[in-house]
PDB file of N, CA and C in Angstrom:
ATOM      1  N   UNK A   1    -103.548  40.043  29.127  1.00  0.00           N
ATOM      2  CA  UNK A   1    -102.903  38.993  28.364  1.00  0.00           C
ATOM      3  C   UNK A   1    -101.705  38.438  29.133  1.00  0.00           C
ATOM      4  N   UNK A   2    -100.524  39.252  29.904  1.00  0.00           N
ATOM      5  CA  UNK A   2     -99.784  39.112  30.495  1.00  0.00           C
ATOM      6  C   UNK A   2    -100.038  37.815  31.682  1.00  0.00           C
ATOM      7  N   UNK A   3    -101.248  38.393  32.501  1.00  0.00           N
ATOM      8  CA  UNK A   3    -101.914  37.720  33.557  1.00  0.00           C
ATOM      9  C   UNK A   3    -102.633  36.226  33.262  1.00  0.00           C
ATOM     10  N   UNK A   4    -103.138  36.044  31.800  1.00  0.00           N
ATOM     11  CA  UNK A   4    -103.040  34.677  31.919  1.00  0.00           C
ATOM     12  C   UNK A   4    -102.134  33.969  31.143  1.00  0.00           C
ATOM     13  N   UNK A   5    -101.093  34.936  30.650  1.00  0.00           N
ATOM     14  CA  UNK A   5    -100.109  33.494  30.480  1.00  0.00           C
ATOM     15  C   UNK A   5     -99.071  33.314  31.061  1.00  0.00           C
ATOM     16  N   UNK A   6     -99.110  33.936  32.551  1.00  0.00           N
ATOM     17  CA  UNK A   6     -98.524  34.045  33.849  1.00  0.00           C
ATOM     18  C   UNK A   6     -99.792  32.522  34.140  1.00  0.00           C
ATOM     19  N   UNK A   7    -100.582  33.156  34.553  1.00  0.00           N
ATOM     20  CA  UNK A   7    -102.080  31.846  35.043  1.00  0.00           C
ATOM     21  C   UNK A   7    -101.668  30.228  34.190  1.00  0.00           C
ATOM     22  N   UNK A   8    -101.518  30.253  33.008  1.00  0.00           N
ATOM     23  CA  UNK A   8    -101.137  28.902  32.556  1.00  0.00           C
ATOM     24  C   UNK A   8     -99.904  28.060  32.616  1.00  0.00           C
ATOM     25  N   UNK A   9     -99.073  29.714  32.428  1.00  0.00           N
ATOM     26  CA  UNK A   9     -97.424  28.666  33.078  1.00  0.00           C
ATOM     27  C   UNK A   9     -97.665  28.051  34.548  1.00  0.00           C
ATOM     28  N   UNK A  10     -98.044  28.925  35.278  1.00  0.00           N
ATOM     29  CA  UNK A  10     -97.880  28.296  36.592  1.00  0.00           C
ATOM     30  C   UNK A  10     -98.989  26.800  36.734  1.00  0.00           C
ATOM     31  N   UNK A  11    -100.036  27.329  35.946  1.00  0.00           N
ATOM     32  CA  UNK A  11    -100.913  25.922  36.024  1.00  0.00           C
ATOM     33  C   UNK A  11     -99.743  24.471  35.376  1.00  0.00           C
ATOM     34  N   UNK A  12     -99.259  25.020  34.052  1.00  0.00           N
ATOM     35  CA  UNK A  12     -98.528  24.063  33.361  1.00  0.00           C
ATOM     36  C   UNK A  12     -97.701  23.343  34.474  1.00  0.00           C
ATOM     37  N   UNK A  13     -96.387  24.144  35.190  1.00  0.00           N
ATOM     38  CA  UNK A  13     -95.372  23.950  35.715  1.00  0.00           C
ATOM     39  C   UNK A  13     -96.061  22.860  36.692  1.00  0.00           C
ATOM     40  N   UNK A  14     -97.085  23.799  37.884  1.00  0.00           N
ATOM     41  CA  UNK A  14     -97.421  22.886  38.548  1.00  0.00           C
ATOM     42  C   UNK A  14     -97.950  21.229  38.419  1.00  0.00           C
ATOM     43  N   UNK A  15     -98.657  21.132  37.164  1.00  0.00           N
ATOM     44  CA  UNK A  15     -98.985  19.637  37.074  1.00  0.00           C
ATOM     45  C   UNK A  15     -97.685  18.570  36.436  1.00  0.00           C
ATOM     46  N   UNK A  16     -96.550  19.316  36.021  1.00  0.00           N
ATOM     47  CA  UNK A  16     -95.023  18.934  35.702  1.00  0.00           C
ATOM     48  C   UNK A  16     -94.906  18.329  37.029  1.00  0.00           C
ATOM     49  N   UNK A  17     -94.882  19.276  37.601  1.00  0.00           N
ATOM     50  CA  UNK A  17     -94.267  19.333  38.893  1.00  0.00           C
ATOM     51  C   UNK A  17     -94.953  17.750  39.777  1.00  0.00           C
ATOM     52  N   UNK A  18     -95.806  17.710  39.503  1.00  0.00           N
ATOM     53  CA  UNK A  18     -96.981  17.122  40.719  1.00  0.00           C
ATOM     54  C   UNK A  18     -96.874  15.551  39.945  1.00  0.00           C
ATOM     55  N   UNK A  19     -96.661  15.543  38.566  1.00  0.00           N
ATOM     56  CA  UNK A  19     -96.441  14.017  38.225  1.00  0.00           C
ATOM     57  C   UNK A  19     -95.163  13.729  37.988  1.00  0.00           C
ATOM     58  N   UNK A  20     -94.289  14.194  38.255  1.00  0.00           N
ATOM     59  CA  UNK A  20     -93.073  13.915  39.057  1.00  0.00           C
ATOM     60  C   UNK A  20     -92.808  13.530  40.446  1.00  0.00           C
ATOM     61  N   UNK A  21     -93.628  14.191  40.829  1.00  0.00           N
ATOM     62  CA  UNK A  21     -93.545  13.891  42.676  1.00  0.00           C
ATOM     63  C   UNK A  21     -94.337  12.491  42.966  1.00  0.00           C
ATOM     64  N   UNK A  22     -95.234  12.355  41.911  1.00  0.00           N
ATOM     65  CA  UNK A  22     -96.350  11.165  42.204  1.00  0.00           C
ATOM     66  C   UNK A  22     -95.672  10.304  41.411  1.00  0.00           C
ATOM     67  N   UNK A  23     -94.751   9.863  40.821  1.00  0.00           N
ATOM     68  CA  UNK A  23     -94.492   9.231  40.062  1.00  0.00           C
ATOM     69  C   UNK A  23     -93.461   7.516  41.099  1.00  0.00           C
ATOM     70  N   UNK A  24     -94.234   6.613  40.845  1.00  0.00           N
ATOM     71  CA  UNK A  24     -93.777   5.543  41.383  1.00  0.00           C
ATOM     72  C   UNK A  24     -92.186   5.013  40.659  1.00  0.00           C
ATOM     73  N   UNK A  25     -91.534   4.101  41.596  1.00  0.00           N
ATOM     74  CA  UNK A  25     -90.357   3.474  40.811  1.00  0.00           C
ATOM     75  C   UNK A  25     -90.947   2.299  39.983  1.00  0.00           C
ATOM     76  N   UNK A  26     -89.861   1.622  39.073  1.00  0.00           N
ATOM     77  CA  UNK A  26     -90.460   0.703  38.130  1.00  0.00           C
ATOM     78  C   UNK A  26     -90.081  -0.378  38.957  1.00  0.00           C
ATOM     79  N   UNK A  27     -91.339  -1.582  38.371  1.00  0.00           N
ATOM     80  CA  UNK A  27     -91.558  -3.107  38.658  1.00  0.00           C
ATOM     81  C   UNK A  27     -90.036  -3.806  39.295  1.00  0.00           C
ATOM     82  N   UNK A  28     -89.913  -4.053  40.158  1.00  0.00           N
ATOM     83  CA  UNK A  28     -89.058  -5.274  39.765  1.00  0.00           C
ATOM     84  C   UNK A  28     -89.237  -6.337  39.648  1.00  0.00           C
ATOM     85  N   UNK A  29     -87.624  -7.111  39.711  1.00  0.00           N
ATOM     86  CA  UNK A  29     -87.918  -8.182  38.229  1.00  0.00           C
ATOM     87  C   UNK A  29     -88.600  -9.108  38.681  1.00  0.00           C
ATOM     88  N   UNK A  30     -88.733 -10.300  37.892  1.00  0.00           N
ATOM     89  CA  UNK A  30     -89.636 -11.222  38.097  1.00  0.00           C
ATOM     90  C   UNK A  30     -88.895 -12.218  39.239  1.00  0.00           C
ATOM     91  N   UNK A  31     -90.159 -12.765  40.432  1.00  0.00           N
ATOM     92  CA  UNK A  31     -89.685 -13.558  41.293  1.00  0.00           C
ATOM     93  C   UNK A  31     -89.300 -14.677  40.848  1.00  0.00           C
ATOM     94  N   UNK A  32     -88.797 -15.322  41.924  1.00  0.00           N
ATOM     95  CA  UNK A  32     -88.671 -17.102  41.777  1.00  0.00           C
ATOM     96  C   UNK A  32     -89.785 -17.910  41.538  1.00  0.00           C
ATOM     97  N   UNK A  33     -89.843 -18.094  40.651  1.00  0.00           N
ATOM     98  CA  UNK A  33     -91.354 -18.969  40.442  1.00  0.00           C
ATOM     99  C   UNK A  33     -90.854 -20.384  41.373  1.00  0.00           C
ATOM    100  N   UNK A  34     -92.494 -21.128  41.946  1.00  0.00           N
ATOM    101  CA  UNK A  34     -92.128 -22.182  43.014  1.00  0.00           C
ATOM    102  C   UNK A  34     -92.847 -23.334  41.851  1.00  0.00           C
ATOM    103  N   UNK A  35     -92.358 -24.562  42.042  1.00  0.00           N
ATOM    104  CA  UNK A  35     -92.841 -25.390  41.142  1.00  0.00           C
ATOM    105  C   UNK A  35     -93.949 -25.892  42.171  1.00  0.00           C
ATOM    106  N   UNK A  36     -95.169 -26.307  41.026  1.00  0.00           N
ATOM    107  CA  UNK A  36     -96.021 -26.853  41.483  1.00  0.00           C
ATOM    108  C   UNK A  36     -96.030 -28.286  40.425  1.00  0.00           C
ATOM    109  N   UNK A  37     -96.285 -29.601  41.817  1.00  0.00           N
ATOM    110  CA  UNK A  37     -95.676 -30.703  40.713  1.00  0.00           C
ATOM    111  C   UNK A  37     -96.691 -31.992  41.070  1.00  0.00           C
ATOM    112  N   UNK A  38     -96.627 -33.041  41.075  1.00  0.00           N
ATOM    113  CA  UNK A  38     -96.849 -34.164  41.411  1.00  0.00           C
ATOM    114  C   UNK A  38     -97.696 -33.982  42.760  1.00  0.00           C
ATOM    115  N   UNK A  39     -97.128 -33.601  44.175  1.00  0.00           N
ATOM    116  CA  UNK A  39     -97.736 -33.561  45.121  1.00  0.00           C
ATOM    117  C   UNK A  39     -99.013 -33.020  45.115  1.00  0.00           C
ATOM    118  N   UNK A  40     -99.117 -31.826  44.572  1.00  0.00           N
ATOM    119  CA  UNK A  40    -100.800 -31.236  44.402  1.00  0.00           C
ATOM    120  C   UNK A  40    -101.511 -31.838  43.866  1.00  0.00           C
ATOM    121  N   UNK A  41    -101.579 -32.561  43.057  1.00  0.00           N
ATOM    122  CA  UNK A  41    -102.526 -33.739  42.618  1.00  0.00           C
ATOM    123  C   UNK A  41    -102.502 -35.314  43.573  1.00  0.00           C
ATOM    124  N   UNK A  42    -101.625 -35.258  44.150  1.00  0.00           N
ATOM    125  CA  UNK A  42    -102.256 -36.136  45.419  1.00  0.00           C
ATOM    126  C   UNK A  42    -102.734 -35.532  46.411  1.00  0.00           C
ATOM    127  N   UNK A  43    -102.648 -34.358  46.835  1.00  0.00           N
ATOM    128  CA  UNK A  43    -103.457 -33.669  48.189  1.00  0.00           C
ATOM    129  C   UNK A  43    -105.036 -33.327  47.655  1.00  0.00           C
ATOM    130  N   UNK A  44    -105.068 -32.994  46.169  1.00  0.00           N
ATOM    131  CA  UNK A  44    -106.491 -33.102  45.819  1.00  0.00           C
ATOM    132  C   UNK A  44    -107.160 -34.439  45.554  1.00  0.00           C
ATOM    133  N   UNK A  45    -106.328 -35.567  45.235  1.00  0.00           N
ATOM    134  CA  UNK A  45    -107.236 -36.825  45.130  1.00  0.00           C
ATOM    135  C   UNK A  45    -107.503 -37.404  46.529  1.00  0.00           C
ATOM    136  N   UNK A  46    -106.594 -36.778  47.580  1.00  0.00           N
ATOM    137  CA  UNK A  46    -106.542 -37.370  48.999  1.00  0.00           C
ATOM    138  C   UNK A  46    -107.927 -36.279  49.744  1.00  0.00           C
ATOM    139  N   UNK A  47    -108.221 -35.231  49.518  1.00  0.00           N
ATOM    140  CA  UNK A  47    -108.959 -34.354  49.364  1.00  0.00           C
ATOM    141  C   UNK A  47    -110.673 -35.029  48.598  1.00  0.00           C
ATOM    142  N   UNK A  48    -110.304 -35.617  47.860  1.00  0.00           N
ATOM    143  CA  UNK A  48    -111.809 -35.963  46.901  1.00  0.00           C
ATOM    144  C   UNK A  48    -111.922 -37.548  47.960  1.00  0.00           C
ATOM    145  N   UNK A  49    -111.017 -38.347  48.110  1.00  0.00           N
ATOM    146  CA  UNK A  49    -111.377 -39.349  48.440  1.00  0.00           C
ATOM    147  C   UNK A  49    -111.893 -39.425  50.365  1.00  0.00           C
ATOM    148  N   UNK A  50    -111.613 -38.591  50.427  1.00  0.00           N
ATOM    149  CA  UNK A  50    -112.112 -37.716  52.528  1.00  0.00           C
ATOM    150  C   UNK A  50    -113.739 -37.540  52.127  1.00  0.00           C
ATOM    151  N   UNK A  51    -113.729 -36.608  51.228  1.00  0.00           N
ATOM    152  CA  UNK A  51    -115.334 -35.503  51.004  1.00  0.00           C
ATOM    153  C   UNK A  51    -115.904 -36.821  50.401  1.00  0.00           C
ATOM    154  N   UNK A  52    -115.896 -38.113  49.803  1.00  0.00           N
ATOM    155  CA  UNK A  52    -116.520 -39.033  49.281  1.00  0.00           C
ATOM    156  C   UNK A  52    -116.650 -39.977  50.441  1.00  0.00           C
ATOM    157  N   UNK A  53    -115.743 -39.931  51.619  1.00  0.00           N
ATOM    158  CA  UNK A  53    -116.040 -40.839  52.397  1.00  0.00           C
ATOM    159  C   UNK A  53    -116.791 -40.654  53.323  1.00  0.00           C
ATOM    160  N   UNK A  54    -116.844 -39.647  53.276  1.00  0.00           N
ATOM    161  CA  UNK A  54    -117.445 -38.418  54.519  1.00  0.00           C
ATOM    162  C   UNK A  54    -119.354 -38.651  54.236  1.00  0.00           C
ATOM    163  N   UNK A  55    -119.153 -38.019  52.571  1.00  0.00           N
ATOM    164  CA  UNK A  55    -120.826 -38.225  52.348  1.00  0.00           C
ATOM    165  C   UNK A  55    -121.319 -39.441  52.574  1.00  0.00           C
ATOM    166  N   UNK A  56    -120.741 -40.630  51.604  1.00  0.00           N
ATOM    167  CA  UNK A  56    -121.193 -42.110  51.887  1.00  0.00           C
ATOM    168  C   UNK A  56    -121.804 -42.599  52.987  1.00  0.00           C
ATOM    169  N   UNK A  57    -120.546 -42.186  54.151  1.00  0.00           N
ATOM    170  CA  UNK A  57    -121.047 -42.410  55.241  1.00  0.00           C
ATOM    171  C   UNK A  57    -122.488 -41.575  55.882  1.00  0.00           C
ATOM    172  N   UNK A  58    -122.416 -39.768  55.590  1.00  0.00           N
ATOM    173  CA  UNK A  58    -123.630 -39.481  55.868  1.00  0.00           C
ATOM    174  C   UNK A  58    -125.069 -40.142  55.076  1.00  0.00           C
ATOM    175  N   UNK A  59    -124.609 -40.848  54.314  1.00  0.00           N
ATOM    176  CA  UNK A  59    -125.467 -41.171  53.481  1.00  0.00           C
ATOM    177  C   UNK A  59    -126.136 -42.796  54.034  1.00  0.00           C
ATOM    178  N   UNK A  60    -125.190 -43.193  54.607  1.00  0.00           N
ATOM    179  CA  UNK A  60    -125.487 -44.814  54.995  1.00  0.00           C
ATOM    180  C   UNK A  60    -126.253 -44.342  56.269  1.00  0.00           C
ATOM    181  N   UNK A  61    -125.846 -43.534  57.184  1.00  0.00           N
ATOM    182  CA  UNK A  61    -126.481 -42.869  58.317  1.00  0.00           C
ATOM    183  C   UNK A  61    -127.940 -42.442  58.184  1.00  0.00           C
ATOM    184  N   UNK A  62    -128.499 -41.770  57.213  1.00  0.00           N
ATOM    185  CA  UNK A  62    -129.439 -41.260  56.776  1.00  0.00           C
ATOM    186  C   UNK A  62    -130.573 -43.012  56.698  1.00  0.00           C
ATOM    187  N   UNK A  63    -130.319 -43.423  55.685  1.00  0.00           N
ATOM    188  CA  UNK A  63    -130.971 -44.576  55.272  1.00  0.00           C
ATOM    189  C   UNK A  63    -131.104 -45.650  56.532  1.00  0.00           C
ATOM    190  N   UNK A  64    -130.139 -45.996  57.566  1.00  0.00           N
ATOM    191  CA  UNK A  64    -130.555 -46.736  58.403  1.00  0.00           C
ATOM    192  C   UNK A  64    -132.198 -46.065  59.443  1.00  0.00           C
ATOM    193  N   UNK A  65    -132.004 -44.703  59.252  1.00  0.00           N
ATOM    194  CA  UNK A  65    -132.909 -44.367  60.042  1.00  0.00           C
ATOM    195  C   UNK A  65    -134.421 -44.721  59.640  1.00  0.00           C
TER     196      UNK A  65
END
């Protein structure tokens, strides 16, 4: 009886022990958020109006042949 509750303290202690040692620091705080504004919606319409000019043209290419 002695011998296992010698066997469980030490089991106990040790997993005390072991999520303490593993234990990470907390989050810090929240960054600088970056604004996203106006410009990203012109790099995507400048973006749509490239990939539309791009096909058209593969497209006028195609048909002359």
């Amino acid at each position: 009886m002695k011998n296992l509750l010698l066997v469980l303290l030490t089991i106990t202690i040790a997993l005390i022990l072991t999520s303490l040692a593993m234990a990470q620091p907390g989050l810090p705080g929240n960054p600088a958020q970056a604004p996203i504004d106006g410009g990203l919606g012109l790099l995507a319409a400048a973006g749509g109006a490239y990939a539309y000019k791009k096909l058209k043209g593969r497209n006028s290419e195609s048909e002359d042949v």
